[in-house]
N, C-alpha and C. Protein backbone atom coordinates (compact mmCIF):
# COMPACT_ATOMS: atom_id res chain seq x y z
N UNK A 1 37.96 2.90 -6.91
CA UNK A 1 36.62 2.94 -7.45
C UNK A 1 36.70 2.69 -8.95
N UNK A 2 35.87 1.98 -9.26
CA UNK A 2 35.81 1.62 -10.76
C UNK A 2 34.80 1.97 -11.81
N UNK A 3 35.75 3.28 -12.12
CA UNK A 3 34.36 3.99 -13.29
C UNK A 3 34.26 3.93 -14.34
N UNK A 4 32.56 3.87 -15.08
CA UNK A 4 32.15 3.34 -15.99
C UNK A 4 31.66 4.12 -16.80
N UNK A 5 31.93 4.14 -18.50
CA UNK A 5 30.74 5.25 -18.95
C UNK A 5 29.60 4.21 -19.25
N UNK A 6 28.03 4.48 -19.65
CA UNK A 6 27.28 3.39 -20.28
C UNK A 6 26.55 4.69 -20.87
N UNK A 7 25.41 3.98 -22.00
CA UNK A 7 24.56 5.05 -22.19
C UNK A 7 23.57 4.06 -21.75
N UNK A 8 21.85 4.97 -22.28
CA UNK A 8 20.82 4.23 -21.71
C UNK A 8 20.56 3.21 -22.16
N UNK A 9 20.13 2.80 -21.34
CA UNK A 9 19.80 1.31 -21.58
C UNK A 9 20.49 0.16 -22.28
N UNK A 10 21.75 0.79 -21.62
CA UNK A 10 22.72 0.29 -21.25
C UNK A 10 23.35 -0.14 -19.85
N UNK A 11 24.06 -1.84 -19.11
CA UNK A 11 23.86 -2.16 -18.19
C UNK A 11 24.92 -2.53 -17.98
N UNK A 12 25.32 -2.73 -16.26
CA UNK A 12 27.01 -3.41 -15.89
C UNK A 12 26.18 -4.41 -14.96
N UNK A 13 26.68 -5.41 -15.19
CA UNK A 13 26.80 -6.94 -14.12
C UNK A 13 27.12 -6.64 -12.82
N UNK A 14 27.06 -6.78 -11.97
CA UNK A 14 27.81 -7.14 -10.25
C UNK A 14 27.17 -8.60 -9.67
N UNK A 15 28.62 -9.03 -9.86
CA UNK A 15 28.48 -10.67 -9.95
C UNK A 15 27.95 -11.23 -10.65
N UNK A 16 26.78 -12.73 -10.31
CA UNK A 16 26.18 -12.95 -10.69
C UNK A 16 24.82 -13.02 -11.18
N UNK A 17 23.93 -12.34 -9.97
CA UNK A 17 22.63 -11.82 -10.22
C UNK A 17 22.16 -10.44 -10.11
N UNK A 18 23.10 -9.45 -9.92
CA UNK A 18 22.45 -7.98 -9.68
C UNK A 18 22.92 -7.18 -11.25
N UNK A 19 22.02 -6.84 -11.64
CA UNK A 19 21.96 -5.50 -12.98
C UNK A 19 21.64 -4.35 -12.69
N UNK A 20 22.56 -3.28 -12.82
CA UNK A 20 22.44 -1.92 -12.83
C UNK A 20 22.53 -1.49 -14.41
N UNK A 21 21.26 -0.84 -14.84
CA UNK A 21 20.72 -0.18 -15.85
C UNK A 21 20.73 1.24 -15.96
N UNK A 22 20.82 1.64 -17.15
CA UNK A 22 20.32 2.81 -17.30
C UNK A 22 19.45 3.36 -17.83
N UNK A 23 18.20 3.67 -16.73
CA UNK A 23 16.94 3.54 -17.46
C UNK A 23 17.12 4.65 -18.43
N UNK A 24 17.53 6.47 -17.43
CA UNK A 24 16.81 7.21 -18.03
C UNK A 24 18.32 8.63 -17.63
N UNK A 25 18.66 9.30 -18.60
CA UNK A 25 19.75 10.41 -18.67
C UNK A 25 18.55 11.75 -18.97
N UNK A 26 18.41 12.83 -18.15
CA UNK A 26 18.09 14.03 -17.89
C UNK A 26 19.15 15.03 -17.77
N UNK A 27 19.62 15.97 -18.23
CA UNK A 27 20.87 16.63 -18.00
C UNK A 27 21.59 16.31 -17.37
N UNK A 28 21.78 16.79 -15.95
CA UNK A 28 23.04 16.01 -15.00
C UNK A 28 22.90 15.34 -14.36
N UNK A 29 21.34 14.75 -14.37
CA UNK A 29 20.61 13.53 -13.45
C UNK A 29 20.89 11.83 -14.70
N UNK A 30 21.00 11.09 -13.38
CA UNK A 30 20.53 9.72 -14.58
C UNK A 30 19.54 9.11 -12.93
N UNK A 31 18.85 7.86 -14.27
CA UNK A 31 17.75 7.01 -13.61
C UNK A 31 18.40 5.55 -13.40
N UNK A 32 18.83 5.19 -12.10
CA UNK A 32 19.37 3.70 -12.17
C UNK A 32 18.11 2.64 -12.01
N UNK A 33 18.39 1.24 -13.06
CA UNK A 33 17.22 0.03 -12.77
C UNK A 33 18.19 -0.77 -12.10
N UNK A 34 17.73 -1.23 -10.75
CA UNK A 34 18.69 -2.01 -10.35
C UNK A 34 17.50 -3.49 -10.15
N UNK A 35 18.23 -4.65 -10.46
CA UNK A 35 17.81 -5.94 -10.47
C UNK A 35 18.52 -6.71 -9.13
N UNK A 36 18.34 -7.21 -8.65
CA UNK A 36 18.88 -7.98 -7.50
C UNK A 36 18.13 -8.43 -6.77
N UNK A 37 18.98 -10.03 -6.22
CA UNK A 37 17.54 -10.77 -5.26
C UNK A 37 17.40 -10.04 -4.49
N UNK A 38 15.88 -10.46 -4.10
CA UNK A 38 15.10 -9.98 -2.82
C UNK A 38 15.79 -10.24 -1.20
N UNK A 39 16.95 -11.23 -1.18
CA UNK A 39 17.94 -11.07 -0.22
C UNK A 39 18.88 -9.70 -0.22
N UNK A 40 18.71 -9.18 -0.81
CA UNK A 40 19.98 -8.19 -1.07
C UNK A 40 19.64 -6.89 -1.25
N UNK A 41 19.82 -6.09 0.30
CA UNK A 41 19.09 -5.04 0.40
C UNK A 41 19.82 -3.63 -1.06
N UNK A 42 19.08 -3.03 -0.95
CA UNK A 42 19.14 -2.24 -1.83
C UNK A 42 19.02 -0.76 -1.27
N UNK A 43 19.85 0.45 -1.21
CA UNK A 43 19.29 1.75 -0.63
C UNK A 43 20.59 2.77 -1.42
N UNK A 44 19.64 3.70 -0.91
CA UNK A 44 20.42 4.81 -1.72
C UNK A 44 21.42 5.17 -0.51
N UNK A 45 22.45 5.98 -0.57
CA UNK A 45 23.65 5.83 0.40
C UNK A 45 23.02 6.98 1.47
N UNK A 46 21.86 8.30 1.60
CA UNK A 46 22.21 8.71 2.73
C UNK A 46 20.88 7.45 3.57
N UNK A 47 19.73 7.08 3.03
CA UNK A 47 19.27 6.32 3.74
C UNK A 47 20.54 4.88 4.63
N UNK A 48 20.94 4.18 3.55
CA UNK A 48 21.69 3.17 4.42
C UNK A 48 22.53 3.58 5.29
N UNK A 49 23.25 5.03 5.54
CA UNK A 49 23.87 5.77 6.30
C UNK A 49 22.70 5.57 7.59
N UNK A 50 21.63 6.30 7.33
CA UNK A 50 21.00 6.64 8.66
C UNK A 50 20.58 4.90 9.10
N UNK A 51 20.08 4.27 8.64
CA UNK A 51 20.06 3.09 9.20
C UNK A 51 21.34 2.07 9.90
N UNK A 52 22.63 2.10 8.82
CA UNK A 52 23.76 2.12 10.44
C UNK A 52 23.70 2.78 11.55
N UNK A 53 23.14 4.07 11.50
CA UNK A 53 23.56 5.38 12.42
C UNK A 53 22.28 4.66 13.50
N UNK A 54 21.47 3.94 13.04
CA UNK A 54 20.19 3.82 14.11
C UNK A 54 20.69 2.64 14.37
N UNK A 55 20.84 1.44 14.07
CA UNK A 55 21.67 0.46 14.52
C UNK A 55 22.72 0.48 15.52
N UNK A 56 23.30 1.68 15.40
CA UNK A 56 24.37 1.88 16.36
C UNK A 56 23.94 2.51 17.85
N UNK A 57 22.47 3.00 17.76
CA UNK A 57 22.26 4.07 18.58
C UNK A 57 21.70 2.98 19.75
């Protein structure tokens, strides 16, 4: 795994068209802006979990 510090609004590349931002730092919370085509699903990990899990069912 490849970890990063950034501050806000501050951003890392993945590839060529997706941007992960940092909108917003709250104590131990942060706010991600993520940019990426509209091909390229996007989910937070326990949702895309349950959607394999229903795929499989």
């Amino acid at each position: 795994m490849l970890v990063l510090s950034r501050q806000r609004e501050e951003s890392i590349m993945i590839g060529d068209d997706i941007v992960v931002t940092v909108v917003e730092i709250r104590g131990d919370k942060i706010r991600l802006g993520i940019k990426a085509p509209a091909d390229v699903p996007v989910h937070r990990e326990e949702i895309y979990n349950a959607i394999q899990q229903e795929k499989s069912a």
